[in-house]
N, C-alpha and C. Protein backbone atom coordinates (compact mmCIF):
# COMPACT_ATOMS: atom_id res chain seq x y z
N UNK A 1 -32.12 -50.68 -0.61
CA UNK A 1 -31.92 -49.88 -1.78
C UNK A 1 -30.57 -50.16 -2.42
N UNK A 2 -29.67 -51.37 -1.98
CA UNK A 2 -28.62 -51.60 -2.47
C UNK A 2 -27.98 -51.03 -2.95
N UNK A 3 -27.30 -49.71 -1.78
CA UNK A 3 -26.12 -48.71 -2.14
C UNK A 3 -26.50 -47.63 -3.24
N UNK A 4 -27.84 -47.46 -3.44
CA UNK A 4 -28.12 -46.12 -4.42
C UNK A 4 -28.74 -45.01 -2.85
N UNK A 5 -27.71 -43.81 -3.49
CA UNK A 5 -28.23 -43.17 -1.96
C UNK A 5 -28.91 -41.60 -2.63
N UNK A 6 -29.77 -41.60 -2.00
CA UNK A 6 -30.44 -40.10 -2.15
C UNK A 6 -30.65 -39.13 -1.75
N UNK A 7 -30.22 -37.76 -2.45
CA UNK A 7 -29.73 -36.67 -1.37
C UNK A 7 -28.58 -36.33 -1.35
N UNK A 8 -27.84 -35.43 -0.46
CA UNK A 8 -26.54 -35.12 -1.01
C UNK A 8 -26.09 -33.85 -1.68
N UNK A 9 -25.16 -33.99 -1.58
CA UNK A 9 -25.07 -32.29 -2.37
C UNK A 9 -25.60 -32.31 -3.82
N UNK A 10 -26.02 -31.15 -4.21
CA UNK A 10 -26.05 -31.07 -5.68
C UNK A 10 -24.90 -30.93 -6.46
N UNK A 11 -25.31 -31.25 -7.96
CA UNK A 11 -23.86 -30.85 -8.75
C UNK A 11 -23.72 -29.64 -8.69
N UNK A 12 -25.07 -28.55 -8.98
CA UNK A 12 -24.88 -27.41 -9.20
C UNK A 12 -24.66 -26.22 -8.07
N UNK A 13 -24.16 -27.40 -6.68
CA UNK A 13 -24.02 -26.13 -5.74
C UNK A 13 -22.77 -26.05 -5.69
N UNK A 14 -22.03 -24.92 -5.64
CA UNK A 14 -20.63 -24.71 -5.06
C UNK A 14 -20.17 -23.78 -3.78
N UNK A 15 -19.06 -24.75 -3.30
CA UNK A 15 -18.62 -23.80 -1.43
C UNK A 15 -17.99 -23.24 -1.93
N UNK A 16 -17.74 -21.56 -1.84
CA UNK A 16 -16.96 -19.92 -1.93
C UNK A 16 -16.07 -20.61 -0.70
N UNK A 17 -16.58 -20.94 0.12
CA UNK A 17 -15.69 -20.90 1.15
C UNK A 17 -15.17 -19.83 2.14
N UNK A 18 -13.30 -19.93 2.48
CA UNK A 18 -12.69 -18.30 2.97
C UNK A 18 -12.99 -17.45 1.84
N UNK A 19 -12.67 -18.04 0.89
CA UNK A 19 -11.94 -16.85 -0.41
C UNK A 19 -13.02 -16.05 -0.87
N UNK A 20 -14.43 -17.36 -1.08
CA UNK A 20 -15.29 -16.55 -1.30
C UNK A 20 -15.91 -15.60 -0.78
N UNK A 21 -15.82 -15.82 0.71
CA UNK A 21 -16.45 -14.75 1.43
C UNK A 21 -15.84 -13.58 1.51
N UNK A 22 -14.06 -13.72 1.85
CA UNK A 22 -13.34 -12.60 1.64
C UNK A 22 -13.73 -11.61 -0.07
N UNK A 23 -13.83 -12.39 -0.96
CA UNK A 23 -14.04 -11.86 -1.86
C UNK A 23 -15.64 -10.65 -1.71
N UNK A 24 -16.52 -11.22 -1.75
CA UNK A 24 -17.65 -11.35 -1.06
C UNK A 24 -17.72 -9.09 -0.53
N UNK A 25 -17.16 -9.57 0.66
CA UNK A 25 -16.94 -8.92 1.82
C UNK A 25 -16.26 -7.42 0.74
N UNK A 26 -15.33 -7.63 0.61
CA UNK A 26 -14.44 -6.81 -0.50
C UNK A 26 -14.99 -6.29 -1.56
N UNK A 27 -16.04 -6.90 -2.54
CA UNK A 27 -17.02 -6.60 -3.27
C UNK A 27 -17.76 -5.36 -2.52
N UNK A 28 -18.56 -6.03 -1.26
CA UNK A 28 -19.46 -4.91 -0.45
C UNK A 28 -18.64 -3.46 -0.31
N UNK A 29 -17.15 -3.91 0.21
CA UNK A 29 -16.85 -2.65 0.87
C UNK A 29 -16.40 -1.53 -0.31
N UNK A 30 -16.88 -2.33 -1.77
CA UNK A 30 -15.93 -1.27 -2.61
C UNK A 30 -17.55 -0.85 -3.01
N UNK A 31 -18.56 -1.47 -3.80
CA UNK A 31 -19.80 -0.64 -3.58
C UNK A 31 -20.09 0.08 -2.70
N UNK A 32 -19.75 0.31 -1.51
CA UNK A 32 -20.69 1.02 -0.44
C UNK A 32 -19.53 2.32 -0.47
N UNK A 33 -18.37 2.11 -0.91
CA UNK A 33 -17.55 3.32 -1.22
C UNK A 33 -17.93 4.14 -1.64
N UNK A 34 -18.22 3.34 -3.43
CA UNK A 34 -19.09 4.36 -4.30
C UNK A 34 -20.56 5.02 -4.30
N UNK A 35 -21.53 4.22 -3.27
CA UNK A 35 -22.03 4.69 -2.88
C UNK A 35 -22.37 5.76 -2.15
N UNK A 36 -21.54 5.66 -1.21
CA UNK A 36 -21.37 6.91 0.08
C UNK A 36 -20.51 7.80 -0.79
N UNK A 37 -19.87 7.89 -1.31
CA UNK A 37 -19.16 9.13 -2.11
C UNK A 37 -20.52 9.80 -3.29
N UNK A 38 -21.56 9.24 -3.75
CA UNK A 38 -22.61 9.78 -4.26
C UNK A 38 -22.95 10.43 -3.56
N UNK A 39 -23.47 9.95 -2.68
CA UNK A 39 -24.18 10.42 -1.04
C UNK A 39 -23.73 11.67 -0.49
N UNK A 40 -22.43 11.49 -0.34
CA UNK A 40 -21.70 12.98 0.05
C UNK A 40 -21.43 13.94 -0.78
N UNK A 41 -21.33 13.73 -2.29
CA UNK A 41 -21.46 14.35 -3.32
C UNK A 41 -22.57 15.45 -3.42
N UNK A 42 -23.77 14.37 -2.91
CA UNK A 42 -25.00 15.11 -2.97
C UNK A 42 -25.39 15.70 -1.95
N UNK A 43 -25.06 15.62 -0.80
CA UNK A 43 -25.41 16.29 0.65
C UNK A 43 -24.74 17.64 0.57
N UNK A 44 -23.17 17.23 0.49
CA UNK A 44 -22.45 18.54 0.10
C UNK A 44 -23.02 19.69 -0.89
N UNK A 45 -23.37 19.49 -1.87
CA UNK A 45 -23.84 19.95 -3.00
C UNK A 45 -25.21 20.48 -3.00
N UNK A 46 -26.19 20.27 -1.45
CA UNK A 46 -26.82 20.53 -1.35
C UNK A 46 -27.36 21.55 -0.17
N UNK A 47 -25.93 21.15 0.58
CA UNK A 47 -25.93 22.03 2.03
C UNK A 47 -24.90 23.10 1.86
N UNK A 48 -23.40 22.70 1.91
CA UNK A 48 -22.26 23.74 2.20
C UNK A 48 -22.30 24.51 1.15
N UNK A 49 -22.21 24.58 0.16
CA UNK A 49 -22.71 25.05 -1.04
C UNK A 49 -23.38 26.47 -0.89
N UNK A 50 -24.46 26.02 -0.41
CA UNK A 50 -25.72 27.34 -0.23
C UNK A 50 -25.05 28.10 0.94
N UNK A 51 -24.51 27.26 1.99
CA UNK A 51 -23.73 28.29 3.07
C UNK A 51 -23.07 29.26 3.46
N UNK A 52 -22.15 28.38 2.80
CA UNK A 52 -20.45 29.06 2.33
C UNK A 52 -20.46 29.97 0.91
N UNK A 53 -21.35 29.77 0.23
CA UNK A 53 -21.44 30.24 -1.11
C UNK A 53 -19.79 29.86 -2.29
N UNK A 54 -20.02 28.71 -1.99
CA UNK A 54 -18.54 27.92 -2.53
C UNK A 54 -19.07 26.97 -3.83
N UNK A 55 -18.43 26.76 -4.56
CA UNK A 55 -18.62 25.96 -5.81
C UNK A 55 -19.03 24.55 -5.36
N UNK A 56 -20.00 23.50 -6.21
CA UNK A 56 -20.27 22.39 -6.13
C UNK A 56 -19.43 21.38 -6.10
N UNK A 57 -18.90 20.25 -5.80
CA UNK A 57 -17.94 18.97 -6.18
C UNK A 57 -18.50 18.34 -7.07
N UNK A 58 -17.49 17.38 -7.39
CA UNK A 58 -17.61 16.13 -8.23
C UNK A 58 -17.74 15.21 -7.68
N UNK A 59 -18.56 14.26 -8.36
CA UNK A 59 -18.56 12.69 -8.05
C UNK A 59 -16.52 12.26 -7.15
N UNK A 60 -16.20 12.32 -7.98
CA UNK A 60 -14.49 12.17 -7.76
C UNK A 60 -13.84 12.79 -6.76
N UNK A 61 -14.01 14.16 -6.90
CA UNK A 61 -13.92 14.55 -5.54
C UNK A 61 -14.31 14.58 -4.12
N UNK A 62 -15.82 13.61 -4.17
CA UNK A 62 -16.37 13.35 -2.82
C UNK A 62 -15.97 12.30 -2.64
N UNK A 63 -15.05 10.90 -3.77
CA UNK A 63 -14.68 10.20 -3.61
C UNK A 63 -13.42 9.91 -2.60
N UNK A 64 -12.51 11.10 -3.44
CA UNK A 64 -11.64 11.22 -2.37
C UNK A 64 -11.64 11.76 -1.19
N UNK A 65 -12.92 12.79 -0.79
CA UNK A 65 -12.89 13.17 0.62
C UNK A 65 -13.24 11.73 1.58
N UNK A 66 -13.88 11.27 0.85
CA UNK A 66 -14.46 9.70 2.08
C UNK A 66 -12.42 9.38 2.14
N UNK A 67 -11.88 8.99 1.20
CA UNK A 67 -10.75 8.17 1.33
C UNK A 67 -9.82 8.96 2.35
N UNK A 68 -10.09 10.36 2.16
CA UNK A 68 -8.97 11.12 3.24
C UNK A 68 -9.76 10.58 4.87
N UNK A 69 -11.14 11.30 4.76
CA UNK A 69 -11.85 10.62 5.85
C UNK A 69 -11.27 9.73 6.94
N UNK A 70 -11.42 8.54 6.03
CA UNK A 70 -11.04 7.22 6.66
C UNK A 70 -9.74 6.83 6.91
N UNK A 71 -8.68 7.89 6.18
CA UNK A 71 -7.54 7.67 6.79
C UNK A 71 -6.81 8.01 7.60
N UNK A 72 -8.00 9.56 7.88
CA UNK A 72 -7.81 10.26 9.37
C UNK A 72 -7.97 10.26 10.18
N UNK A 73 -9.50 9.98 10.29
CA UNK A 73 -10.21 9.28 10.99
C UNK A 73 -10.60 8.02 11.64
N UNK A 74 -10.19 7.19 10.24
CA UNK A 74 -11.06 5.67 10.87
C UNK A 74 -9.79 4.39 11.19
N UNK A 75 -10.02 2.92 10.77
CA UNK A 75 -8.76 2.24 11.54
C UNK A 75 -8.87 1.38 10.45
N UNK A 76 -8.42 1.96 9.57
CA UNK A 76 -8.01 1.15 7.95
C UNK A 76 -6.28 0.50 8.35
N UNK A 77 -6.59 -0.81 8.81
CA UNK A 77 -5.53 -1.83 8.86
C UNK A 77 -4.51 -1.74 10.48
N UNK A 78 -5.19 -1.05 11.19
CA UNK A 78 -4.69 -1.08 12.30
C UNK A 78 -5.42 -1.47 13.27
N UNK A 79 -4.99 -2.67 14.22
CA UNK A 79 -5.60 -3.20 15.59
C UNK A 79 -4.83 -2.24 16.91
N UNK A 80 -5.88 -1.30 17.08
CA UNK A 80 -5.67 -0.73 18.64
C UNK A 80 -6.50 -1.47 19.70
């Protein structure tokens, strides 16, 4: 075939690589934020609510309960 070779990468594929995946990864963890802060928005709003006989939250405000959450609770940037 005198040096014509076939196969090979495509033009139209590209490697993300680290960055991309870090990127990637970082993408997920900020959707699933806003997600789960819906989530708790609506659980709250549907349970403690009727309990306690206490006012409903906001979107925003269940936002920030996950963020206190996880900074009380969970291991945002620390190796134990």
């Amino acid at each position: 075939m005198n040096g014509i070779q076939f196969g090979g990468p495509s033009p139209t594929t590209f490697d993300f690589g680290l960055m991309g995946g870090m990127f990637s990864m970082l993408l997920a963890w900020i959707v699933l934020l806003f997600v789960f802060s819906g989530v708790l928005m609506w659980l709250w709003n549907i349970t403690i609510t009727r309990i306690f006989n206490i006012r409903e939250i906001t979107y925003w405000e269940a936002f920030r309960l996950l963020i206190i959450a996880a900074i009380l609770f969970g291991k945002i940037g620390f190796n134990r």
